[in-house]
PDB file of N, CA and C in Angstrom:
ATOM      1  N   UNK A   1      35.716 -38.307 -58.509  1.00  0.00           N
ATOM      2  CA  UNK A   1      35.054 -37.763 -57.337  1.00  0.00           C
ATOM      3  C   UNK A   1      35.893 -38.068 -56.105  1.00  0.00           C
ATOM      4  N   UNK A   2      35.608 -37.362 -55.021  1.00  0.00           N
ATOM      5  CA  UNK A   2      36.800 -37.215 -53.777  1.00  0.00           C
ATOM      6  C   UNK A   2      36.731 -38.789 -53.333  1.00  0.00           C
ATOM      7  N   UNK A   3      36.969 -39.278 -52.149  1.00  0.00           N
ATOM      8  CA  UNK A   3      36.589 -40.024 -51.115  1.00  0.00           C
ATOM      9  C   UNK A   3      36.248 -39.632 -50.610  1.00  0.00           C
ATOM     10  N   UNK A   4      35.000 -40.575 -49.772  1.00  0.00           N
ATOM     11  CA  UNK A   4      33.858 -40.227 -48.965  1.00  0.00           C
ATOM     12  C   UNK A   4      34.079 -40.850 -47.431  1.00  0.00           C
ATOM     13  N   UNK A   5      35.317 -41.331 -47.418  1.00  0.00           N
ATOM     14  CA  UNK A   5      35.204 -42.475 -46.240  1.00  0.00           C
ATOM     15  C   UNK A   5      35.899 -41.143 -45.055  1.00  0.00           C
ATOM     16  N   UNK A   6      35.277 -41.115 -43.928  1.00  0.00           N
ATOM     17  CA  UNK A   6      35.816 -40.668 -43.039  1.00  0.00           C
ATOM     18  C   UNK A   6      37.072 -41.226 -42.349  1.00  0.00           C
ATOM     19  N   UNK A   7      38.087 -40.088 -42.305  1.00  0.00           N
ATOM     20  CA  UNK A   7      39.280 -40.606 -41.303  1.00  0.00           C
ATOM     21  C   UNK A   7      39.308 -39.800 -39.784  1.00  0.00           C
ATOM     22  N   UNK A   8      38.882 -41.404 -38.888  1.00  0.00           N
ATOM     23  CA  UNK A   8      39.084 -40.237 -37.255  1.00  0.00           C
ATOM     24  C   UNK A   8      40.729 -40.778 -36.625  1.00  0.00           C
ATOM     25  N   UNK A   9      41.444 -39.714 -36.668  1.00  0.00           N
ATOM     26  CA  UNK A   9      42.752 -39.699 -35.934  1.00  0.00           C
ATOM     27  C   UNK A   9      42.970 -39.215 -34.425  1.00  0.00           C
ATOM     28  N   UNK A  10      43.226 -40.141 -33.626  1.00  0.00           N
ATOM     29  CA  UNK A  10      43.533 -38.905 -32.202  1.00  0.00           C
ATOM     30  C   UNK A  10      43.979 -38.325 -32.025  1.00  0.00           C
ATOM     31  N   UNK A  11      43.595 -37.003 -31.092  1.00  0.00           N
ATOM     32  CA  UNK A  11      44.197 -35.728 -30.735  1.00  0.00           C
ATOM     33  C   UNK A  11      45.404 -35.594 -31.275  1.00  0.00           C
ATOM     34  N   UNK A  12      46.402 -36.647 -30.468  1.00  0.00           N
ATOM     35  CA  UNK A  12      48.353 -36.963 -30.210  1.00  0.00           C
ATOM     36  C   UNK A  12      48.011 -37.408 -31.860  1.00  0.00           C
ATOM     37  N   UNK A  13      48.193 -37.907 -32.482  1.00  0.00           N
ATOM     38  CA  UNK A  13      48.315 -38.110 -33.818  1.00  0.00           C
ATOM     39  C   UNK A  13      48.162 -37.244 -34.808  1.00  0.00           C
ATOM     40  N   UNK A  14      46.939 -36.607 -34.625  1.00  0.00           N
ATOM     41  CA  UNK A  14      46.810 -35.300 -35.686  1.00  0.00           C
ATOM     42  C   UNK A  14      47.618 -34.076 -35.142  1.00  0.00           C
ATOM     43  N   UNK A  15      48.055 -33.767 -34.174  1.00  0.00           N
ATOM     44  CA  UNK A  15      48.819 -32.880 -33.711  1.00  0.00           C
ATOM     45  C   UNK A  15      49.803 -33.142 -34.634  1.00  0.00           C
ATOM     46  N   UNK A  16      50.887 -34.730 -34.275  1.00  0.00           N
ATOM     47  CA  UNK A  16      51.975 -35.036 -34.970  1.00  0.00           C
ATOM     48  C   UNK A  16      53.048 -34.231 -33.892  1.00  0.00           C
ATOM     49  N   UNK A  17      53.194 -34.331 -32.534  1.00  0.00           N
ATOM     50  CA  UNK A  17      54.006 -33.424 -31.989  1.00  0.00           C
ATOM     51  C   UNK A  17      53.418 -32.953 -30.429  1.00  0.00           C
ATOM     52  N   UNK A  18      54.696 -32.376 -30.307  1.00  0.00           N
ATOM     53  CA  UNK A  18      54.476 -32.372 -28.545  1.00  0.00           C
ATOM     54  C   UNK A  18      54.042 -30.531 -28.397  1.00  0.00           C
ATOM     55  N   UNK A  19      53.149 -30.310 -27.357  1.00  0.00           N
ATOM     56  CA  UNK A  19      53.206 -28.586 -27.563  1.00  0.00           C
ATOM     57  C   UNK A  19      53.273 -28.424 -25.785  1.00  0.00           C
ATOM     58  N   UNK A  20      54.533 -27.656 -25.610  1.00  0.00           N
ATOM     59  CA  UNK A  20      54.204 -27.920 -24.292  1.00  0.00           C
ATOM     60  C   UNK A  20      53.658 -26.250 -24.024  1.00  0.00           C
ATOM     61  N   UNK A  21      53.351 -26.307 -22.322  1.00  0.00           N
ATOM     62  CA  UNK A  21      52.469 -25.373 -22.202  1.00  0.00           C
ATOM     63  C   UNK A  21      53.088 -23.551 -21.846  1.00  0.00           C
ATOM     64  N   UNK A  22      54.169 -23.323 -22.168  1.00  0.00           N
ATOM     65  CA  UNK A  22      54.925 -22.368 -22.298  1.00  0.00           C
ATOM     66  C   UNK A  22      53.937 -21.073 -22.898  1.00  0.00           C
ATOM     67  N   UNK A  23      52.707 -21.316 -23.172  1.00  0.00           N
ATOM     68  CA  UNK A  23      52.051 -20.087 -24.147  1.00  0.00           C
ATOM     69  C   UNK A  23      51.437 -19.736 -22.684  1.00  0.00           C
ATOM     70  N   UNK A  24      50.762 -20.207 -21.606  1.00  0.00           N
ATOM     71  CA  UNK A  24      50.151 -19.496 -20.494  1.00  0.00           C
ATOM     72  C   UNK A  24      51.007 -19.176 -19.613  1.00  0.00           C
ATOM     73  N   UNK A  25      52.542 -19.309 -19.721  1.00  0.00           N
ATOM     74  CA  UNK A  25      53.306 -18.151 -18.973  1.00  0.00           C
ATOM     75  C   UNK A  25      53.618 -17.128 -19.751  1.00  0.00           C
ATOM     76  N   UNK A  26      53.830 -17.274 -20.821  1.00  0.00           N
ATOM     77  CA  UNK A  26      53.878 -16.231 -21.951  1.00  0.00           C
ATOM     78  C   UNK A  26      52.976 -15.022 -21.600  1.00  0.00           C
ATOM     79  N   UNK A  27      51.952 -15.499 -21.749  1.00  0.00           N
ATOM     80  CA  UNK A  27      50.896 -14.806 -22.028  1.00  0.00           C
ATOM     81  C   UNK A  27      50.500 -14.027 -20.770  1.00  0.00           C
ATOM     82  N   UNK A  28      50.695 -14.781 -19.269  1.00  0.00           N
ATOM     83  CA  UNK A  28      50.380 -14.329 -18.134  1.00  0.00           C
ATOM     84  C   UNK A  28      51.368 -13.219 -17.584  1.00  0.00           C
ATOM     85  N   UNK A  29      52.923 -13.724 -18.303  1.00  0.00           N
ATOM     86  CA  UNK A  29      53.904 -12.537 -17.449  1.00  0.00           C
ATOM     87  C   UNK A  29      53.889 -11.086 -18.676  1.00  0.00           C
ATOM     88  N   UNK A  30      53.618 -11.619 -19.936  1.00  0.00           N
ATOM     89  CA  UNK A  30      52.992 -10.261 -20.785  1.00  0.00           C
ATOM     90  C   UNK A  30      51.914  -9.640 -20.144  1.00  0.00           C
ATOM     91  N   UNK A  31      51.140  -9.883 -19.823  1.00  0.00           N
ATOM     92  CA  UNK A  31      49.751  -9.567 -19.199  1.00  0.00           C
ATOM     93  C   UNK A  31      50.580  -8.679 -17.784  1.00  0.00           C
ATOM     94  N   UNK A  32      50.957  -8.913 -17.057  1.00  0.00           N
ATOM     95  CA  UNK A  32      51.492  -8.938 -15.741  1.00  0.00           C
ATOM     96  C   UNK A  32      52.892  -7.043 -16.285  1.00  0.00           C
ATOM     97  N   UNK A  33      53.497  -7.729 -17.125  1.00  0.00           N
ATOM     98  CA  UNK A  33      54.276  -6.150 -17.454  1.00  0.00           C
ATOM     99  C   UNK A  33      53.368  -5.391 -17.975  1.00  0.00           C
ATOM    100  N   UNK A  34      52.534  -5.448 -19.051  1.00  0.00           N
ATOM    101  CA  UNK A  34      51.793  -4.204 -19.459  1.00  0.00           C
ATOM    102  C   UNK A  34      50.857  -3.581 -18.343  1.00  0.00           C
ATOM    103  N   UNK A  35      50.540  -4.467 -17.694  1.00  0.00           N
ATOM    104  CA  UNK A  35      49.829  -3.562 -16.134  1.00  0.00           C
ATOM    105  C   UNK A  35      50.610  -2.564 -15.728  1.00  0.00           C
ATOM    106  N   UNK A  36      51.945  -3.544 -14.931  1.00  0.00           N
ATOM    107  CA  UNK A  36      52.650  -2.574 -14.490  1.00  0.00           C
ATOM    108  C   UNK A  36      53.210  -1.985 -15.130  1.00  0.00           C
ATOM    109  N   UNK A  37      53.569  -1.386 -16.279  1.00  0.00           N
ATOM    110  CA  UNK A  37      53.977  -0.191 -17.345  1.00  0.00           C
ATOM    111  C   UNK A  37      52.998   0.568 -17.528  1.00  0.00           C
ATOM    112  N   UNK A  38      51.658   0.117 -18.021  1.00  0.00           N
ATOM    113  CA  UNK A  38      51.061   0.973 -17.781  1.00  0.00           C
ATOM    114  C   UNK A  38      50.276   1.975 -16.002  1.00  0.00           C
ATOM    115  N   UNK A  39      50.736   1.138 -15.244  1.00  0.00           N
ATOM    116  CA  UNK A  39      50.463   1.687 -14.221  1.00  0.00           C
ATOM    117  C   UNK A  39      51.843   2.803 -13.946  1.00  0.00           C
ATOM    118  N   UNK A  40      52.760   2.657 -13.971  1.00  0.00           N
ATOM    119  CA  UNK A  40      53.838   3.703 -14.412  1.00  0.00           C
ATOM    120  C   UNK A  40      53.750   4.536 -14.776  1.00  0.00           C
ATOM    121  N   UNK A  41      53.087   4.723 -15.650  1.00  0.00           N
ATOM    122  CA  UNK A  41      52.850   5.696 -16.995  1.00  0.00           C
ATOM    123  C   UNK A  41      51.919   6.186 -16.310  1.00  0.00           C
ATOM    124  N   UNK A  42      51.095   5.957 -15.851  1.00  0.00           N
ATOM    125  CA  UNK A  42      49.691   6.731 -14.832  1.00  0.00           C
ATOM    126  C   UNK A  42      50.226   7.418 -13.890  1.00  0.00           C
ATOM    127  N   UNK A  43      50.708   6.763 -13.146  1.00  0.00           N
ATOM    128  CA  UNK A  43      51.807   7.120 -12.021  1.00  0.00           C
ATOM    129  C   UNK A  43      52.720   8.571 -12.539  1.00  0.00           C
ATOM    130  N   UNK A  44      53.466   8.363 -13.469  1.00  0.00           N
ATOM    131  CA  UNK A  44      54.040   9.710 -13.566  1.00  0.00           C
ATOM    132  C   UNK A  44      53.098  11.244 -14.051  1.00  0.00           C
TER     133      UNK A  44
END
């Protein structure tokens, strides 16, 4: 049968690793061109 004993690890530990925050500029200057492309595309 499994083990029953709970393991609590912190956040930084169960990660195992650094994530830095590069995904909300990502995501904001993607966001930011498809506007203006699609506002382009309206535009013509």
């Amino acid at each position: 049968m499994a083990d029953d004993k709970q393991v609590h690890i912190d956040t930084e530990d169960a990660r195992a690793g650094w994530t830095p925050h590069v995904t909300r500029y990502v995501l904001g200057i993607s966001l930011a061109a498809v506007v203006i492309l699609f506002a382009i595309i309206v535009l013509l």
